[in-house]
N, C-alpha and C. Protein backbone atom coordinates (compact mmCIF):
# COMPACT_ATOMS: atom_id res chain seq x y z
N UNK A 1 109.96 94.12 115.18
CA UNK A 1 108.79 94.13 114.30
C UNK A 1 108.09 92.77 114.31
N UNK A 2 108.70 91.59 114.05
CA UNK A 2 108.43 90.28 114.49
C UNK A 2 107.62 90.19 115.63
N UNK A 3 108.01 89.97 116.49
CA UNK A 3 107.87 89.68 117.89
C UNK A 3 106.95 90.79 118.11
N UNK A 4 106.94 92.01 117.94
CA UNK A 4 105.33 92.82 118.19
C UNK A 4 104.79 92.96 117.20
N UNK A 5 104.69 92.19 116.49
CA UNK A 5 104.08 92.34 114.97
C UNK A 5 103.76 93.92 114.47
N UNK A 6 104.28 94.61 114.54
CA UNK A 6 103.85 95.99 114.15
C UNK A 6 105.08 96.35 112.39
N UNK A 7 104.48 96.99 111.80
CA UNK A 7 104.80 97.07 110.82
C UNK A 7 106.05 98.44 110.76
N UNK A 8 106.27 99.48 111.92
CA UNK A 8 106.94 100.40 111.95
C UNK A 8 107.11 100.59 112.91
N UNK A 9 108.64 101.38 113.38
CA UNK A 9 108.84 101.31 114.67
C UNK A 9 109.24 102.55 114.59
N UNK A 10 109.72 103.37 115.93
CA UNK A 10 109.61 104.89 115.85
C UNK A 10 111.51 104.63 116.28
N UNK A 11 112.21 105.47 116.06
CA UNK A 11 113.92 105.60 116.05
C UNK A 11 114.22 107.00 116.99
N UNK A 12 115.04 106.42 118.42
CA UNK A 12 114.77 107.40 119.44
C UNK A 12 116.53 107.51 119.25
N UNK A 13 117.08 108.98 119.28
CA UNK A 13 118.39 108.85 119.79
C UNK A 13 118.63 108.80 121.36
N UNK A 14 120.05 108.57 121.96
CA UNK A 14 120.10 108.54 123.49
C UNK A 14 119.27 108.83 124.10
N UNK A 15 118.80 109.89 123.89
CA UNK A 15 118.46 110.69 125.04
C UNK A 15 116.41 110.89 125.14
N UNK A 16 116.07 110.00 124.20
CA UNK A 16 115.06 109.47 123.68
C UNK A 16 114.13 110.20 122.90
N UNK A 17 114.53 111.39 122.27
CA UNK A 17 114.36 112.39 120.94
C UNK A 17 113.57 110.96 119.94
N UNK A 18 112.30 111.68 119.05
CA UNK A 18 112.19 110.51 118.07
C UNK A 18 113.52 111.23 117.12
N UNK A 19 114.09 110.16 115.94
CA UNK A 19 115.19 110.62 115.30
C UNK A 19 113.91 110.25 113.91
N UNK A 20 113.09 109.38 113.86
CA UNK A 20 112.66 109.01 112.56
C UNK A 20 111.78 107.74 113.04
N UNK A 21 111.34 107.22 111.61
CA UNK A 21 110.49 105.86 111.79
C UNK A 21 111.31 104.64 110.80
N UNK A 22 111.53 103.56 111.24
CA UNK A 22 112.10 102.47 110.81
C UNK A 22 111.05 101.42 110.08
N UNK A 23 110.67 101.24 108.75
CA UNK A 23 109.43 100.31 108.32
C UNK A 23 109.92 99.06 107.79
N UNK A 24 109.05 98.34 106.91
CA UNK A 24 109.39 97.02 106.72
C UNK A 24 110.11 96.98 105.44
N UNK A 25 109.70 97.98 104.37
CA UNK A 25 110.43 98.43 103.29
C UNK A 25 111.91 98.99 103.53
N UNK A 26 111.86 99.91 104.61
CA UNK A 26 113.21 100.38 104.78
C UNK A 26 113.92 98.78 105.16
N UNK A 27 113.71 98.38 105.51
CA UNK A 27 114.85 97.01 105.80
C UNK A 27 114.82 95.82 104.44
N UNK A 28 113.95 95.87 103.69
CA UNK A 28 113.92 95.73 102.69
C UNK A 28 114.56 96.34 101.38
N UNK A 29 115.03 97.31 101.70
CA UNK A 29 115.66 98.45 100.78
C UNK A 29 116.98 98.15 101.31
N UNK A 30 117.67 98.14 102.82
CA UNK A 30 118.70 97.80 102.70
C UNK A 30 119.01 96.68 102.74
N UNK A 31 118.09 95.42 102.58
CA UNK A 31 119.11 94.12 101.83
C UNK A 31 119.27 94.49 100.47
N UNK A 32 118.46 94.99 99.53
CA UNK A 32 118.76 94.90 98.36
C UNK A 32 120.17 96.06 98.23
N UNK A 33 120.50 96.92 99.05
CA UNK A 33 121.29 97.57 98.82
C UNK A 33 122.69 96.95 99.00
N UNK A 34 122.57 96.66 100.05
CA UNK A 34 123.32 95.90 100.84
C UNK A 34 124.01 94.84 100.65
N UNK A 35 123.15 94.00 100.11
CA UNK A 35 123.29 92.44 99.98
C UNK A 35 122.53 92.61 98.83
N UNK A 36 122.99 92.66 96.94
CA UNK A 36 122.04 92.34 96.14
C UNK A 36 121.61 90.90 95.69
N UNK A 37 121.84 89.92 96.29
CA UNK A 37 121.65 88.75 95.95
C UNK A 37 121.62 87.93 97.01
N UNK A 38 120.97 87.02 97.45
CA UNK A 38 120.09 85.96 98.52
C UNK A 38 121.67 85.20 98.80
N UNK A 39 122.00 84.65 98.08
CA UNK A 39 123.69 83.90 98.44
C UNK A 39 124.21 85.14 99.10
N UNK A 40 124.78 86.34 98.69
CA UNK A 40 125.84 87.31 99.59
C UNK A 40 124.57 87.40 101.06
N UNK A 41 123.48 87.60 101.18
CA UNK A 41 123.04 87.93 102.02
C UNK A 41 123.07 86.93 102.97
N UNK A 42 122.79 85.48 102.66
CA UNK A 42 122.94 83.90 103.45
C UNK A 42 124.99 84.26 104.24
N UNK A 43 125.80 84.87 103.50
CA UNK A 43 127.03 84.40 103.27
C UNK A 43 127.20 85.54 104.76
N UNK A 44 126.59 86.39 104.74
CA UNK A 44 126.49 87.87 106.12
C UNK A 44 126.68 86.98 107.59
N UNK A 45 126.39 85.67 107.64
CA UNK A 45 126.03 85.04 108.77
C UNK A 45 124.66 85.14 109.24
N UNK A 46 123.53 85.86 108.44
CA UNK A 46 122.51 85.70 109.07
C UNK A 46 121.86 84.16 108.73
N UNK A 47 121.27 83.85 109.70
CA UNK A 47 120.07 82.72 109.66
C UNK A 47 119.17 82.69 109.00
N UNK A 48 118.94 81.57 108.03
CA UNK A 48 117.94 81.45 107.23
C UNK A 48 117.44 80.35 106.87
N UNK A 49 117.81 79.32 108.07
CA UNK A 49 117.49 78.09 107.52
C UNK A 49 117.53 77.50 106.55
N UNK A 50 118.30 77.37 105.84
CA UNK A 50 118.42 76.46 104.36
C UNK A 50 117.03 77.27 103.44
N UNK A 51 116.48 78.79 103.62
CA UNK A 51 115.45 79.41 102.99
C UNK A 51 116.23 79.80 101.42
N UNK A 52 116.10 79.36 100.26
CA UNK A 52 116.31 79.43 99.30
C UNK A 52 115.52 80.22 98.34
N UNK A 53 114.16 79.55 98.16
CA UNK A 53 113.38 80.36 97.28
C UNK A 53 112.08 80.02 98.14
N UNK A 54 110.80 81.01 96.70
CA UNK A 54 109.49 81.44 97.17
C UNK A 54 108.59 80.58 97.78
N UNK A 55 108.97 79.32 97.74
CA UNK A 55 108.28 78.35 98.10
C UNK A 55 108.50 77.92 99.13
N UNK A 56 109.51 77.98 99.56
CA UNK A 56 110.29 78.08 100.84
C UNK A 56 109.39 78.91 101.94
N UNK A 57 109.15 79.87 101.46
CA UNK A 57 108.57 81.28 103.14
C UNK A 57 107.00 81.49 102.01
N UNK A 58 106.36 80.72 101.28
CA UNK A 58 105.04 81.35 101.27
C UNK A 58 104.16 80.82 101.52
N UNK A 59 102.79 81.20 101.96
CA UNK A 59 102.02 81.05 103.01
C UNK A 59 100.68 80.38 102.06
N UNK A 60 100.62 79.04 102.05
CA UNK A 60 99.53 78.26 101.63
C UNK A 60 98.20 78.19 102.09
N UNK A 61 97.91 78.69 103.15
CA UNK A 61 96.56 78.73 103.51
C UNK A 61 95.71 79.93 102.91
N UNK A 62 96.05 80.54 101.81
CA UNK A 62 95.64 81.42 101.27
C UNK A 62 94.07 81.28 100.79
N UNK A 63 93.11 82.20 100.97
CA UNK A 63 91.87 81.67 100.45
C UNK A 63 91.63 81.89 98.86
N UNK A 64 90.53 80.81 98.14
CA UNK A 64 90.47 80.68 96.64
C UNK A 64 89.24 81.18 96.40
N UNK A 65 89.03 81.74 95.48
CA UNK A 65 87.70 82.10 94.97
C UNK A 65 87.62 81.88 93.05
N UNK A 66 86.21 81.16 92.43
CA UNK A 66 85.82 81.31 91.15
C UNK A 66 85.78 82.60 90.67
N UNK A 67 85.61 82.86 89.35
CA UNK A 67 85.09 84.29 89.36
C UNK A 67 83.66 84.47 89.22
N UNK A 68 82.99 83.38 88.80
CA UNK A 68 81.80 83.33 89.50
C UNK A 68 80.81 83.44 91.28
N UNK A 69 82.55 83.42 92.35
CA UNK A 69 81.75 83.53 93.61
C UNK A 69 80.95 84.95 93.55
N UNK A 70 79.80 84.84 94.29
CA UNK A 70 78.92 86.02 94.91
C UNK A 70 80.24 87.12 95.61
N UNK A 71 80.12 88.31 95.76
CA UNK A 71 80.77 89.02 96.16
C UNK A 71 80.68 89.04 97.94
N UNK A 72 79.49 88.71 98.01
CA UNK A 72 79.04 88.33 99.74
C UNK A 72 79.81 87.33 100.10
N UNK A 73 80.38 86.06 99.61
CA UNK A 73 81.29 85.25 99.80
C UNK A 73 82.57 86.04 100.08
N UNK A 74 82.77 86.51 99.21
CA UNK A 74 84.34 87.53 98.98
C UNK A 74 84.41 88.04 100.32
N UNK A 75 83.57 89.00 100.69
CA UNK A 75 83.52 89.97 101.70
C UNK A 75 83.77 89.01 102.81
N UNK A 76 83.12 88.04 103.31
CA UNK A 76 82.99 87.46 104.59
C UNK A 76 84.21 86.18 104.67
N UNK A 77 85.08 86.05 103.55
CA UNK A 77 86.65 85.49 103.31
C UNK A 77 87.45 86.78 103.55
N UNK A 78 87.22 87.81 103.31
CA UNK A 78 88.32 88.50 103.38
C UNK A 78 88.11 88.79 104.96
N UNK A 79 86.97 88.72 105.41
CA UNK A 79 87.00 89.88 106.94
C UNK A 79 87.08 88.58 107.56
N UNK A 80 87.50 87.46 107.59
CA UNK A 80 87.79 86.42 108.43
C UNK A 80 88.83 86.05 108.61
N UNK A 81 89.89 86.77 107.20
CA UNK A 81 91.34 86.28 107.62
C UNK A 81 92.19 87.00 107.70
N UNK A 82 93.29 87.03 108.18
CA UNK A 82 94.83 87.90 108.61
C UNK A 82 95.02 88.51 106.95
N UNK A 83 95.28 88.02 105.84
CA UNK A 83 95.39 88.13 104.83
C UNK A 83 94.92 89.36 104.18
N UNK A 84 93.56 89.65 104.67
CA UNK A 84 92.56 90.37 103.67
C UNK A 84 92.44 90.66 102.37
N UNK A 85 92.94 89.13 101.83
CA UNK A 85 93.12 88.87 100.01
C UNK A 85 92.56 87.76 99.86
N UNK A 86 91.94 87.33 98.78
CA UNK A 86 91.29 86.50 98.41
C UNK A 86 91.79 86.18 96.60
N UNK A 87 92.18 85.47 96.51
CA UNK A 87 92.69 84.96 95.18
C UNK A 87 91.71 84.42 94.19
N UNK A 88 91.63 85.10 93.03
CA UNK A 88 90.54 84.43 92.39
C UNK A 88 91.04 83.34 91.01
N UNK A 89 90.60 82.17 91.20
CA UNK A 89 91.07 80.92 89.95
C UNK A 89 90.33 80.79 89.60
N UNK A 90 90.66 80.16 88.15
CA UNK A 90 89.98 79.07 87.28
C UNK A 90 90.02 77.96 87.88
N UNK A 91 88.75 77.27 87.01
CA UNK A 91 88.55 75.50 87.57
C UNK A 91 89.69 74.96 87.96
N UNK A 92 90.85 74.92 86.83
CA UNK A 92 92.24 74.23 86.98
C UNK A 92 92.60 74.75 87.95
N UNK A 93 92.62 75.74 88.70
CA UNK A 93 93.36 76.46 89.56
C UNK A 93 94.17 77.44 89.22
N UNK A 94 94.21 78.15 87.92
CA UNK A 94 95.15 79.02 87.49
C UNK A 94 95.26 80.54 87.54
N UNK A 95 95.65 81.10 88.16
CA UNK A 95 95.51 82.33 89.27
C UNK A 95 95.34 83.75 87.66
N UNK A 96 94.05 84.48 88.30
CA UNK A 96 93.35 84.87 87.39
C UNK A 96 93.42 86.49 88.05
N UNK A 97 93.29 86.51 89.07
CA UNK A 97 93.44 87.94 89.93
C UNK A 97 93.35 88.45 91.48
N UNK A 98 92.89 89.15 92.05
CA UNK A 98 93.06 89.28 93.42
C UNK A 98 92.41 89.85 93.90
N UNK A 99 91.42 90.00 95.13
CA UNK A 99 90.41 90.49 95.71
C UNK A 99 90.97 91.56 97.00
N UNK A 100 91.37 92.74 97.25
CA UNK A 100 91.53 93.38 98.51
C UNK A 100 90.10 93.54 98.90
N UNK A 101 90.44 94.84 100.24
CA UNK A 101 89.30 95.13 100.38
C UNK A 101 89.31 96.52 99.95
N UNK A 102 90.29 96.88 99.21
CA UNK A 102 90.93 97.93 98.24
C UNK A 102 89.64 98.07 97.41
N UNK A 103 89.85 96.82 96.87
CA UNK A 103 89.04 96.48 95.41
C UNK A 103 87.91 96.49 95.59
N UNK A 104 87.24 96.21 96.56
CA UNK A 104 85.90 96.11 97.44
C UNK A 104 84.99 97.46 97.15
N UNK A 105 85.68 98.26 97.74
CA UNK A 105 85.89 99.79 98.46
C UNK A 105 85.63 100.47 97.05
N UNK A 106 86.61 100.10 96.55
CA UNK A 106 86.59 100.82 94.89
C UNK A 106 85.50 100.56 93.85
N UNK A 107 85.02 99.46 93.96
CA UNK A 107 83.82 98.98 93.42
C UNK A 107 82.65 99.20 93.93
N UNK A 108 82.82 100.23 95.24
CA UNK A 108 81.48 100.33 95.68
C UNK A 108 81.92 101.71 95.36
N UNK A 109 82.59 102.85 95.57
CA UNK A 109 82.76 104.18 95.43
C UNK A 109 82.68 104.48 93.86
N UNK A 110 82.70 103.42 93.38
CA UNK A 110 82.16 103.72 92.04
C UNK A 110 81.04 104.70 92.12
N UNK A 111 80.10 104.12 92.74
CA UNK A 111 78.67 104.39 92.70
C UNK A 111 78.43 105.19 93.76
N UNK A 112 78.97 105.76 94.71
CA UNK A 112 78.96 106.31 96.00
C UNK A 112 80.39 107.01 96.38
N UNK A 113 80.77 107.56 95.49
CA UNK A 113 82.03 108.65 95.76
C UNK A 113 81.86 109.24 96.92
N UNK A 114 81.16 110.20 97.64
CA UNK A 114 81.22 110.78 98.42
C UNK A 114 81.13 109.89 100.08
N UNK A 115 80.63 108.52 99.84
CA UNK A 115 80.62 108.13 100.91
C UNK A 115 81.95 107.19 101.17
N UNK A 116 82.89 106.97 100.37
CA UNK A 116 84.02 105.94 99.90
C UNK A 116 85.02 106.46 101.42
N UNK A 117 85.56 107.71 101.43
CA UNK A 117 85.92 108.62 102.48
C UNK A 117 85.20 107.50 103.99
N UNK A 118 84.17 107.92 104.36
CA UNK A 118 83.36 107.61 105.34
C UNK A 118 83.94 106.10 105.64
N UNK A 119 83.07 105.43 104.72
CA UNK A 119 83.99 103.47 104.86
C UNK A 119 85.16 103.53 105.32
N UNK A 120 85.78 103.71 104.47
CA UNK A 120 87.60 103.67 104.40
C UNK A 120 87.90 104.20 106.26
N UNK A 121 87.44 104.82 107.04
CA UNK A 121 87.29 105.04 108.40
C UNK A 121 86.48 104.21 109.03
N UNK A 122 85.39 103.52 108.46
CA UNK A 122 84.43 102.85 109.42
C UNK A 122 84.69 101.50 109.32
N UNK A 123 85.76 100.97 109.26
CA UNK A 123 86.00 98.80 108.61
C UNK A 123 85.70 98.28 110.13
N UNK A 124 85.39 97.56 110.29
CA UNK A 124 85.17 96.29 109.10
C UNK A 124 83.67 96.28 108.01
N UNK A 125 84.34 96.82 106.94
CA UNK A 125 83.24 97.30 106.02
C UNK A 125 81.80 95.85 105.77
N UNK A 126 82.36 94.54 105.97
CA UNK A 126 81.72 93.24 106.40
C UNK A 126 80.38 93.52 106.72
N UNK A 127 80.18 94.55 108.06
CA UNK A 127 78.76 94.88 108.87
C UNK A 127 78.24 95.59 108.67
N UNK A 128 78.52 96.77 107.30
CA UNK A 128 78.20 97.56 106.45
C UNK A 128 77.16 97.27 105.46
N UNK A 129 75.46 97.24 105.96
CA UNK A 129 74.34 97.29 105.11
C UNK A 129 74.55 97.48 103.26
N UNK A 130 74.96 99.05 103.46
CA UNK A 130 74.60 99.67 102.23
C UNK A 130 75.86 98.97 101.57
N UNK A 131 77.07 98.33 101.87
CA UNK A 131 78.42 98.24 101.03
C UNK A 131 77.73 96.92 100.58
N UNK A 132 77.11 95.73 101.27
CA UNK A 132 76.41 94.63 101.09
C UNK A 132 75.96 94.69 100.05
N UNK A 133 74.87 95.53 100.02
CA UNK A 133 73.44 95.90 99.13
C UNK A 133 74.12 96.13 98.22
N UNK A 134 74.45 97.19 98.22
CA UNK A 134 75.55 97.67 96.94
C UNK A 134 76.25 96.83 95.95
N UNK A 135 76.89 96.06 96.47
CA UNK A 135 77.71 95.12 95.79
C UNK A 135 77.34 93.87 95.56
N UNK A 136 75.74 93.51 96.17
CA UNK A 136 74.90 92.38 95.65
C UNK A 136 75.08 91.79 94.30
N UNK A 137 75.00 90.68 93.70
CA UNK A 137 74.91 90.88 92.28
C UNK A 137 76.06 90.59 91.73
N UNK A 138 77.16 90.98 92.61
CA UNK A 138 78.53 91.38 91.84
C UNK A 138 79.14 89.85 92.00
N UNK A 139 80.43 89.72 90.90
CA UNK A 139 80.75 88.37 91.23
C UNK A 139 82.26 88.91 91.35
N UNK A 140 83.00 88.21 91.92
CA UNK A 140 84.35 88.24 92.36
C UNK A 140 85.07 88.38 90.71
N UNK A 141 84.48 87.97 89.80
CA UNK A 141 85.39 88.44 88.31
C UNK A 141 85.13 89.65 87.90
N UNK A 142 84.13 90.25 88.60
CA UNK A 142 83.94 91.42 87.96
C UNK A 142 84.52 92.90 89.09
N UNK A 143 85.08 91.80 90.80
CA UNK A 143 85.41 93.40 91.51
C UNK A 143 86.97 92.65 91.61
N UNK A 144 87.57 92.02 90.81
CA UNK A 144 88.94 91.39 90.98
C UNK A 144 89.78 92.71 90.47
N UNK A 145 91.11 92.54 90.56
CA UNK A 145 92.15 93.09 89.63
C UNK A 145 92.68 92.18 88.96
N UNK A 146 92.64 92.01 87.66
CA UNK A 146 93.21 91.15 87.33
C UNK A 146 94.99 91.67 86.54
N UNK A 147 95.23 92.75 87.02
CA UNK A 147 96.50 93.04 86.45
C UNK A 147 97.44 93.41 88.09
N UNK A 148 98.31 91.68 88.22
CA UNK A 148 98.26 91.30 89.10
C UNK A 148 100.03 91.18 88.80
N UNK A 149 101.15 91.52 89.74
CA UNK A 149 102.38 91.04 89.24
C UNK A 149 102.13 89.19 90.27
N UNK A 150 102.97 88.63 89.68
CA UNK A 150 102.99 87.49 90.28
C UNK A 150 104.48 87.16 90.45
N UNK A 151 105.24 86.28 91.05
CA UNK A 151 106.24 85.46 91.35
C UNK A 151 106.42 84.35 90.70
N UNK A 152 107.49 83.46 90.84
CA UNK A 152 107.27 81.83 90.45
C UNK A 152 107.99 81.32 91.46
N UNK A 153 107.18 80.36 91.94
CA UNK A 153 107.59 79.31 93.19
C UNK A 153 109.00 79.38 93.47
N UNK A 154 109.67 79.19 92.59
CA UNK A 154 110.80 78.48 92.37
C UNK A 154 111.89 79.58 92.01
N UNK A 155 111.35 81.07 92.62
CA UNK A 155 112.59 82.30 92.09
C UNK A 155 113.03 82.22 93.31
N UNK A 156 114.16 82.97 92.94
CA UNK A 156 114.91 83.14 94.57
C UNK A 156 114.36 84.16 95.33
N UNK A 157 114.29 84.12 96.83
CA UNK A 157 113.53 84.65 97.63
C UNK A 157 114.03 86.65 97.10
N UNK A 158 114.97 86.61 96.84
CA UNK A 158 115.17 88.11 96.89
C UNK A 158 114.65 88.61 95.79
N UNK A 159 114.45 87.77 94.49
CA UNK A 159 113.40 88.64 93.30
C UNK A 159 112.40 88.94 94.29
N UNK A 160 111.68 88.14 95.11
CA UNK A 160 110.16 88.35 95.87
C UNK A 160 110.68 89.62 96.47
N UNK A 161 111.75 89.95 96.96
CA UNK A 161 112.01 90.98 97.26
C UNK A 161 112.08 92.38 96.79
N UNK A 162 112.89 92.20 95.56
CA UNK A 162 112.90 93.12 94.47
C UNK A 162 111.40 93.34 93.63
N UNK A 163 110.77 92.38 94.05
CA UNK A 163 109.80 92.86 92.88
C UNK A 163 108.80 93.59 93.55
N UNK A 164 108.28 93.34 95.71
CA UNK A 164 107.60 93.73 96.30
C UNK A 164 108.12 95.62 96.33
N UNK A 165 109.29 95.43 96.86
CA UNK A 165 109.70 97.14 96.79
C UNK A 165 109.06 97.75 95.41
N UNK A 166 109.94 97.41 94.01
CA UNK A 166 109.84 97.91 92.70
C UNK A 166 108.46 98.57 92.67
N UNK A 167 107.38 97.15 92.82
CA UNK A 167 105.95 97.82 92.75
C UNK A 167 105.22 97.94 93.72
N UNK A 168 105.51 98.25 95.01
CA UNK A 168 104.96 98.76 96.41
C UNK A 168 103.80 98.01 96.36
N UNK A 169 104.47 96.16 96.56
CA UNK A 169 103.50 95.52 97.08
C UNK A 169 103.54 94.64 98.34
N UNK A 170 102.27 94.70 98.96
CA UNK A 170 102.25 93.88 100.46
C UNK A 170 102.17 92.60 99.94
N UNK A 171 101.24 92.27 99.49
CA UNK A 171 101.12 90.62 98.99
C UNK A 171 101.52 90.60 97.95
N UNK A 172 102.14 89.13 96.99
CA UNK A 172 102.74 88.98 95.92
C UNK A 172 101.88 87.73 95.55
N UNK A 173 101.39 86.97 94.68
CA UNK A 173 100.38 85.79 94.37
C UNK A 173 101.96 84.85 93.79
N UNK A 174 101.85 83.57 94.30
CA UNK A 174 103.10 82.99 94.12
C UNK A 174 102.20 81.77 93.08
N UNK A 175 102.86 81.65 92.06
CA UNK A 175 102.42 80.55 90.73
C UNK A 175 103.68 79.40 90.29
N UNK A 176 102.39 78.68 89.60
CA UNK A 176 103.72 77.16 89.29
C UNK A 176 104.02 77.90 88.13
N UNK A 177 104.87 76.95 87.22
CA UNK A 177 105.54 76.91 85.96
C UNK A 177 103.80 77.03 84.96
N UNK A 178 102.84 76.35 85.68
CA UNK A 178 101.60 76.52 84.31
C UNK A 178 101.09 77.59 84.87
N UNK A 179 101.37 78.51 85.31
CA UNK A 179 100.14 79.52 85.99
C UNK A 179 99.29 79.21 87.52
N UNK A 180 99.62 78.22 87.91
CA UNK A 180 98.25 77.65 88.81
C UNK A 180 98.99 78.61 90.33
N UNK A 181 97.85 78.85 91.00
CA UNK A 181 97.69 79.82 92.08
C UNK A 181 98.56 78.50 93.34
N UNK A 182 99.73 78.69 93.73
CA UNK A 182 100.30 78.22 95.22
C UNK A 182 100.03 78.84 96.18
N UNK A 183 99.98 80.38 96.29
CA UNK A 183 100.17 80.42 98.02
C UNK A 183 100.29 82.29 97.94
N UNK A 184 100.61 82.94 98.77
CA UNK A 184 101.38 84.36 98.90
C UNK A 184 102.46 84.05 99.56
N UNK A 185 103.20 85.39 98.97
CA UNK A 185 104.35 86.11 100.39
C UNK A 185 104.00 87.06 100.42
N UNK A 186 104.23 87.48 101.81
CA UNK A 186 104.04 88.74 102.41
C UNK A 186 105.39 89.29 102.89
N UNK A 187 105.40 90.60 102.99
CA UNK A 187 106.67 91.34 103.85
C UNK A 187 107.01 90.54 105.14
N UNK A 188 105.71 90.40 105.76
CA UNK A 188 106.18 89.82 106.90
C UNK A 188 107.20 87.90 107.08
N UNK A 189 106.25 87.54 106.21
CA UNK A 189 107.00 86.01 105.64
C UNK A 189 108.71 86.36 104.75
N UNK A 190 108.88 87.47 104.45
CA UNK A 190 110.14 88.00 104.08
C UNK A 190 111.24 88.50 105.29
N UNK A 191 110.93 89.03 105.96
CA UNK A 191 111.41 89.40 107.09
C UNK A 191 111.50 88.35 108.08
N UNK A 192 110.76 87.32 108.22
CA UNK A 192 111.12 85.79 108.94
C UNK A 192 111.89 85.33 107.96
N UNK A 193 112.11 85.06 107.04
CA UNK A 193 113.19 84.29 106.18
C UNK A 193 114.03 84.73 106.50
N UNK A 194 114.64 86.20 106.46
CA UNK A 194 115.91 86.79 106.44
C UNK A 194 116.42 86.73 107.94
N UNK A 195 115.26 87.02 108.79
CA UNK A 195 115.95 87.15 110.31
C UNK A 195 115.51 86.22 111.17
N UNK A 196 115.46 84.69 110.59
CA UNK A 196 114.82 83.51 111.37
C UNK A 196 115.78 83.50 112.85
N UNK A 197 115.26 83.15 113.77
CA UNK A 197 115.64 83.67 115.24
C UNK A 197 115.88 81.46 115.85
């Protein structure tokens, strides 16, 4: 999964029958089964580089947004990076909510139900006139989610674990002790921690 970056792999027996599909959750499901705690799982012999906690495997180049940015800002941060999240702070920096292109999508099908279908097939929604037009006006506080689970820097990598399965999430928003926005983890930054090569 690493090494071809693909998120699921197909499970052939001998004789090369598919048997099933192998995902990033299923291997996620069996550390927590498996191994319920980051020490028994380190103790397995796998490699992990001295990876302890969230701060350890999460990914700082994350992009920031006011909740005052234009939503045209939003759009052309999200379709520029691997991520396709955009974090929205306060002045201080204190992580306020989160931009997909989920949220995007949903804020425009508000107003255009029947065409929401159509998008959701046609991305990069970015070069999309009417999604533009549409969402003119709008400011990133008003197409955010702001009911957001978050992490703390400083938990051990396997809550990030437990908490991504629990609530079937890809990205997790990683925060200090005051609230302020650090970084994400992703499944994939989870799966390099556990099986560093």
């Amino acid at each position: 999964m690493l090494n071809k970056q693909v998120k699921r792999l197909p499970v052939v027996d001998a004789e090369g029958k598919l048997v099933g599909v192998l995902s990033r959750v299923d291997v996620f499901h069996a550390i927590l089964r498996e191994c319920p705690n980051w020490q028994a799982f380190q103790k397995q012999q796998i490699a992990v580089d001295n990876l302890r906690f969230v701060s350890d495997i999460m990914r700082r180049d994350t992009s920031t947004v006011f909740p005052d940015t234009p939503v045209e800002e939003v759009i052309r941060l999200i379709d520029c990076n691997d991520i396709q999240r955009v974090c929205v702070v306060d002045q201080e920096g204190h992580f306020l909510g989160l931009i997909s292109d989920k949220d995007l999508l949903t804020a425009f099908s508000d107003r255009h139900p029947g065409f929401f279908n159509y998008l959701v097939s046609k991305m990069p929604f970015a070069e999309h006139a009417q999604l533009r037009e549409d969402l003119s006006g709008k400011t990133a506080g008003e197409v955010m989610n702001p009911n957001i689970v978050t992490v703390a820097e400083d938990a051990p990598i396997n809550e990030a674990i437990r908490l991504m399965l629990d609530k079937a999430i890809k990205r997790l928003p990683v925060v200090d002790s005051q609230g302020k926005f650090k970084g994400l983890v992703s499944r994939d930054a989870l799966l390099r921690a556990g099986f560093a090569s």
